[in-house]
Protein backbone atom coordinates (compact mmCIF):
# COMPACT_ATOMS: atom_id res chain seq x y z
CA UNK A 1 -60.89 -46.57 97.48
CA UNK A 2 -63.00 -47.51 94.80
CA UNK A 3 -64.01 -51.45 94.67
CA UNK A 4 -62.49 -53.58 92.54
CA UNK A 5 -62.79 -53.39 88.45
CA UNK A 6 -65.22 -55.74 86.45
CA UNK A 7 -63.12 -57.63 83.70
CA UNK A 8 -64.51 -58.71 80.31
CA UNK A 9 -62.87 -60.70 78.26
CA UNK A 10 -63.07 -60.40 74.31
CA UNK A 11 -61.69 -64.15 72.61
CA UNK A 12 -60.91 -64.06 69.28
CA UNK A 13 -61.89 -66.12 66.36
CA UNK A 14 -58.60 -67.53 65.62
CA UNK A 15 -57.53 -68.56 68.68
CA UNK A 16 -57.92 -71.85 68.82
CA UNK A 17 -54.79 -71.63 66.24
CA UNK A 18 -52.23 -72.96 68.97
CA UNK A 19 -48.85 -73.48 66.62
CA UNK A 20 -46.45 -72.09 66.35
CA UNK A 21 -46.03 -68.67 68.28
CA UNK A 22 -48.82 -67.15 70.74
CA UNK A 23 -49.57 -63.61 71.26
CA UNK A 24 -51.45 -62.36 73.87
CA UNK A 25 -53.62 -58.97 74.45
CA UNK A 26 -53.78 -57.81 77.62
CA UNK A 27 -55.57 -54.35 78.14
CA UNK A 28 -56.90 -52.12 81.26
CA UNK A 29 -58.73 -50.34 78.70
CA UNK A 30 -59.25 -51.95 75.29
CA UNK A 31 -58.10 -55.45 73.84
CA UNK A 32 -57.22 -57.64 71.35
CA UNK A 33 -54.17 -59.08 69.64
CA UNK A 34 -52.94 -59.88 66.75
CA UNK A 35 -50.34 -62.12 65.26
CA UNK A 36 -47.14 -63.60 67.23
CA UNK A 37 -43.76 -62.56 65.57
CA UNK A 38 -41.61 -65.26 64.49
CA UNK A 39 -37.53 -63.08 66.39
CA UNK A 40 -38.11 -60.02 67.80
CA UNK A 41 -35.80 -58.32 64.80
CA UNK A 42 -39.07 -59.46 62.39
CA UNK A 43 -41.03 -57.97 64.99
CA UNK A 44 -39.24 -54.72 65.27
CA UNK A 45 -38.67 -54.65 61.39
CA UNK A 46 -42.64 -55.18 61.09
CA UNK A 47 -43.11 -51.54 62.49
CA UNK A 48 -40.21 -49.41 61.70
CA UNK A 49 -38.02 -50.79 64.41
CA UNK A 50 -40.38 -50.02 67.20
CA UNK A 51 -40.42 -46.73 67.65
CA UNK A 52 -44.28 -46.52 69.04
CA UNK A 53 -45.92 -47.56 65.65
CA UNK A 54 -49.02 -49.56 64.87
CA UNK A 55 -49.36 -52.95 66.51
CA UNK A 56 -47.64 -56.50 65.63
CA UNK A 57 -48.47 -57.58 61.80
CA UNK A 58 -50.11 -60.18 61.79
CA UNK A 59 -48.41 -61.00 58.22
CA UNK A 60 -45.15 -61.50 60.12
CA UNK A 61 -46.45 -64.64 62.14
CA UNK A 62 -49.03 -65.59 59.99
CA UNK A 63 -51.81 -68.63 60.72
CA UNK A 64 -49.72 -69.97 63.56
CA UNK A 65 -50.73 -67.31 66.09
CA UNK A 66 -53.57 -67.10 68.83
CA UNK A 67 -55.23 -63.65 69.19
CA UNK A 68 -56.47 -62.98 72.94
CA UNK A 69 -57.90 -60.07 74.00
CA UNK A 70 -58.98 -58.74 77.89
CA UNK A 71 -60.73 -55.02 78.58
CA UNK A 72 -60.35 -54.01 81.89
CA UNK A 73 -63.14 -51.42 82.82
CA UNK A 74 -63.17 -50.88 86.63
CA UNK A 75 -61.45 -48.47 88.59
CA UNK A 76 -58.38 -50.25 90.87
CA UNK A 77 -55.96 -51.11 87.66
CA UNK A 78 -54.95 -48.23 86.60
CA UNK A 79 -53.99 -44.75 87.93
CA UNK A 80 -51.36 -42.05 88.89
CA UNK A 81 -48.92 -41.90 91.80
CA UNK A 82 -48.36 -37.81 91.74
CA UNK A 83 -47.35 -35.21 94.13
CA UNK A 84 -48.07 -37.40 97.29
CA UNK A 85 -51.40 -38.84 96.21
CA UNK A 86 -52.62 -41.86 94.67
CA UNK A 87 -55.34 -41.14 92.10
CA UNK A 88 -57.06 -44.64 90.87
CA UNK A 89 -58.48 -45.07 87.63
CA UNK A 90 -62.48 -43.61 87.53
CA UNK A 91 -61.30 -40.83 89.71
CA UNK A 92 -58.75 -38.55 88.24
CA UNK A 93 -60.17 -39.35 84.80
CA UNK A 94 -56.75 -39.12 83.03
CA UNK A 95 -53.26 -41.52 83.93
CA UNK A 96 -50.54 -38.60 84.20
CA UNK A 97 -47.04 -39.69 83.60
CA UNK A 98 -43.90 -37.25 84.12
CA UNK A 99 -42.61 -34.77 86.45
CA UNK A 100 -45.05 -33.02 88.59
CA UNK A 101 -44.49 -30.72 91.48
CA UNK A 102 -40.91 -31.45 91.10
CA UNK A 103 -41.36 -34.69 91.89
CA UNK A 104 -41.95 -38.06 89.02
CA UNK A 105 -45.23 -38.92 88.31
CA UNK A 106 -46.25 -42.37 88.08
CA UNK A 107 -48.65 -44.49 85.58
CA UNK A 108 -49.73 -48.06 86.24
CA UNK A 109 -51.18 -50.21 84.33
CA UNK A 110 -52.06 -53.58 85.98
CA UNK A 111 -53.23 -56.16 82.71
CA UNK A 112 -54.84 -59.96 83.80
CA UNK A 113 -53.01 -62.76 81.44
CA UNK A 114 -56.53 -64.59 79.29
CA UNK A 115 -53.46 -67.53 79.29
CA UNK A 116 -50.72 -68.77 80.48
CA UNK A 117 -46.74 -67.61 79.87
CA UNK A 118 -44.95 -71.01 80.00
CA UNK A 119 -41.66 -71.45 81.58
CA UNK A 120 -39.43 -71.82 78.71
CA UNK A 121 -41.48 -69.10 76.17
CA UNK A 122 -39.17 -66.69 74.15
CA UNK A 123 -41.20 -63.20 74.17
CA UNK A 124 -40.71 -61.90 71.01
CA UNK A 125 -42.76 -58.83 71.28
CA UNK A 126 -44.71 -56.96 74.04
CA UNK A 127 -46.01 -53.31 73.15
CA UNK A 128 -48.52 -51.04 75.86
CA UNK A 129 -51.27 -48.88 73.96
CA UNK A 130 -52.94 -45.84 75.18
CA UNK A 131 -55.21 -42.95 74.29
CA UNK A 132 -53.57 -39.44 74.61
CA UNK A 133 -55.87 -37.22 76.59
CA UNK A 134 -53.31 -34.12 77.06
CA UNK A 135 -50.03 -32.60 77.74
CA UNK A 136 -48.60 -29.95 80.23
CA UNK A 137 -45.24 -28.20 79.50
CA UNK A 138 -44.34 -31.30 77.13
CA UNK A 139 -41.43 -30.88 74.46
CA UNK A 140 -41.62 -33.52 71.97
CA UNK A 141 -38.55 -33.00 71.01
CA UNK A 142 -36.51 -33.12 74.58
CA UNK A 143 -39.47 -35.39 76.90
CA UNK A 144 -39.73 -39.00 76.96
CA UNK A 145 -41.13 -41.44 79.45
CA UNK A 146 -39.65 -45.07 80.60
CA UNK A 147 -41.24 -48.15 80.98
CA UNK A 148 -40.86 -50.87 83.70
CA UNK A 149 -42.49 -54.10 84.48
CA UNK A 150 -43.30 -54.77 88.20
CA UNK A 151 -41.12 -57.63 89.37
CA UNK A 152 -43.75 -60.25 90.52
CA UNK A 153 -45.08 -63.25 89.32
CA UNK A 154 -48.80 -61.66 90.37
CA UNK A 155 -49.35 -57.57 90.62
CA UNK A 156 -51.28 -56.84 93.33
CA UNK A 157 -53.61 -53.82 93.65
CA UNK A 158 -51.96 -50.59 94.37
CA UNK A 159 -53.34 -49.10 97.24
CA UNK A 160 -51.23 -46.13 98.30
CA UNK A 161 -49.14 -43.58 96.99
CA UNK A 162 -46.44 -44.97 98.77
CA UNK A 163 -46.23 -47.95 96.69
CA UNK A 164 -43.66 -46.79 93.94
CA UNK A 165 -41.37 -48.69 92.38
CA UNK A 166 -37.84 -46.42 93.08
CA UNK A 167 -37.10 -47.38 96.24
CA UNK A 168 -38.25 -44.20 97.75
CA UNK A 169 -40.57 -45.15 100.74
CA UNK A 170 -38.76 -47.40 103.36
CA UNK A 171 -41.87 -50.50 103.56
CA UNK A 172 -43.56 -49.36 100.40
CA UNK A 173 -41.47 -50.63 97.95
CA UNK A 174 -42.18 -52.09 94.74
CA UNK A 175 -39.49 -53.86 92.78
CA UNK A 176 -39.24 -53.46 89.31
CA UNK A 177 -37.26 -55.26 86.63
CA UNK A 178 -33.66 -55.16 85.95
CA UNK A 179 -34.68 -54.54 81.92
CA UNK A 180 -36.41 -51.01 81.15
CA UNK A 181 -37.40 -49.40 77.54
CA UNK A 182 -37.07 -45.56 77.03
CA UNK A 183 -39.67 -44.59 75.24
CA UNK A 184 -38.53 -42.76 72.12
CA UNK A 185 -34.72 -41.57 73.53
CA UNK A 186 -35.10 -38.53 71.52
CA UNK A 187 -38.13 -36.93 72.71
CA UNK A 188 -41.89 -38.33 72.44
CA UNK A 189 -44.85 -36.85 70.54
CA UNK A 190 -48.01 -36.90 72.45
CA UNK A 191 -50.73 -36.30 69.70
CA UNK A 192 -54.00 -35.71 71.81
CA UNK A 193 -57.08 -37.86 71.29
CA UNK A 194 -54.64 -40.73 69.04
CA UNK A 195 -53.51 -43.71 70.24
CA UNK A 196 -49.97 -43.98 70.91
CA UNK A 197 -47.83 -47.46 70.92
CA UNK A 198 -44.74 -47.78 72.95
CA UNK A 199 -41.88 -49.38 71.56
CA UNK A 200 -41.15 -53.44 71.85
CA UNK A 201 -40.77 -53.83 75.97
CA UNK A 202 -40.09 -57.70 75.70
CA UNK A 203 -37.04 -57.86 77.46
CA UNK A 204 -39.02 -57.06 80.53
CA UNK A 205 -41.71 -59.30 79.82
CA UNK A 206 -38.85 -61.74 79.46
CA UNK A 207 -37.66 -61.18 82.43
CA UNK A 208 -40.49 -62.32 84.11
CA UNK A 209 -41.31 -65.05 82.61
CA UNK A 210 -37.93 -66.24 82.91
CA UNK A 211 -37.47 -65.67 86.70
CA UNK A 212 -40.63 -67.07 87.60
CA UNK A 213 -40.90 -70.04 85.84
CA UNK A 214 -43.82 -68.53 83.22
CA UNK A 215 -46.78 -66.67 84.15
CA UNK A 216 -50.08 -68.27 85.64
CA UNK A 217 -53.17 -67.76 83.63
CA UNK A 218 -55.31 -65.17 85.51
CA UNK A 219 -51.95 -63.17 86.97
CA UNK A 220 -51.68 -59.81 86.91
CA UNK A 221 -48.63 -57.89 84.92
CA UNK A 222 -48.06 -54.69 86.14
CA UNK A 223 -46.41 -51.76 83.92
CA UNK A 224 -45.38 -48.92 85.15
CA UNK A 225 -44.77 -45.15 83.33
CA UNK A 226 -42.73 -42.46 84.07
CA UNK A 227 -41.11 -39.15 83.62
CA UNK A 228 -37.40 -39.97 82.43
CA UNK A 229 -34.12 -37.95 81.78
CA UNK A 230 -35.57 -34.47 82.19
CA UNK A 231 -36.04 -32.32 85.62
CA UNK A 232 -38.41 -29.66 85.20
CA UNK A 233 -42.61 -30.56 85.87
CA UNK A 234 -43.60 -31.79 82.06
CA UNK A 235 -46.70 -34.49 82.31
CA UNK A 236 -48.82 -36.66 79.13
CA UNK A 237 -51.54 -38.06 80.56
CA UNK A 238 -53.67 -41.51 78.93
CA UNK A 239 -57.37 -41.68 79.16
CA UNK A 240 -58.34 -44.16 82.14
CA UNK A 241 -60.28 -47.47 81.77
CA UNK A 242 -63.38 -45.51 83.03
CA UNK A 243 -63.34 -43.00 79.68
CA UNK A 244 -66.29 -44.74 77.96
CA UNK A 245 -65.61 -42.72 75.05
CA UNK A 246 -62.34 -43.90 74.47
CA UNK A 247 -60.47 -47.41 74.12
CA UNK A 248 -58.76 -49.28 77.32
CA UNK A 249 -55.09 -49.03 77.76
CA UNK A 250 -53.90 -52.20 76.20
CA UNK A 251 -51.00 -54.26 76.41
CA UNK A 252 -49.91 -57.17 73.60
CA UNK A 253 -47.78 -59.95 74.13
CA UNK A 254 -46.32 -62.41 71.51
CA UNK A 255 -43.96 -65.65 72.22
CA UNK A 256 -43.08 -68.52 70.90
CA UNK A 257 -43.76 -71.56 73.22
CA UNK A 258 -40.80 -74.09 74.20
């Protein structure tokens, strides 16, 4: 196993803005955030109703947001669960998500929180971003993946490929959230070398935060990607946080405080 991944953190100027609605950037391999959105429908409206677009305007929450950013660069948050292996971040090169060797294949994505989630917070957006690095047997037209939060207050390091989060490994089980987002029902595009947005996963994020009381400063959220609704091998894969050349996967949160 590799050891454990150096974090940096990247504050923004505006942060110190505290009214209002917070938004926070969470990324195992790039970061920053933007603005907070004032109802999720603004949010959604903001970027063509979600549907993997650009991040959260800024325009839409205006001066009352904070902007927090976190790149995660080492090697033990990220990586693939494929085929009976576990491939960390730094090793495999590339997250694959999908079907492969007739079986799903698993990306993770474990993000620190820069600040805290309080109990009480309505999430009003929450969007992952990655780098497309390439595609194998992929129909954008029929392939799409689904997203899941882990369902813990604190993500711990995933250190086998037993460690799944479908149940399918008596002991090794990983529970996710009750609330999961398709991404793009109607088959995904997987344009190599761009970045590609999810759509608004903020009922999971929700979920969390709402079961546990908020979310510690320093936790870990853990997303997780996979193949969905198809059952032949078709795999995208997402550069890992160890791809120099190309941004950190990155996820964004924005809430409004109680």
């Amino acid at each position: 196993m590799i050891g454990p991944r150096s974090i940096r953190l990247v504050l923004a100027a505006g942060a110190a803005l505290a009214i209002g609605c917070g938004r926070l950037g969470y990324d195992p391999v790039a970061g920053d955030g933007g603005g907070g959105a004032e109802d999720a429908a603004a949010a959604d409206a903001s970027r063509g109703g979600g549907d993997g677009g650009a991040g959260i305007d800024a325009a839409v929450c205006g001066l009352s947001c904070t902007t927090q950013g976190v790149s995660v660069t080492g090697d033990d948050d990220d990586g693939t669960i494929r085929g009976g292996e576990l491939v960390t971040g730094g090793v495999g090169g590339e997250i694959l998500m999908g079907r492969f060797g007739g079986d799903t294949a698993w990306g993770y994505y474990r993000f620190r929180l820069v600040a805290a989630i309080p109990a009480g917070a309505n999430v009003v957006d929450a969007r992952i971003e990655l780098r497309a690095a390439a595609a194998s047997g992929w129909s954008e037209t029929a392939h799409q993946l689904l997203v899941i939060a882990e369902d813990t207050a604190n993500a711990a390091v995933v250190t086998s490929f037993e460690e799944r989060p479908d149940g399918t490994v008596p002991g090794f089980v990983r529970f996710s959230t009750g609330a999961t987002v398709r991404w793009n029902p109607a088959g995904l595009p997987w344009p190599i070398g761009a970045t590609v947005t999810s759509p608004n996963i903020r009922t999971a994020i929700q979920e969390l935060v709402d079961r546990y009381g908020g979310l510690a400063q320093n936790a870990f959220v853990q997303i997780w990607i996979r193949g969905d609704g198809f059952d032949v091998d078709a795999t995208v894969s997402a550069a890992d946080s160890s791809d120099l050349g190309s941004p950190n996967p990155r996820l964004t949160i924005a809430f409004v405080p109680p």
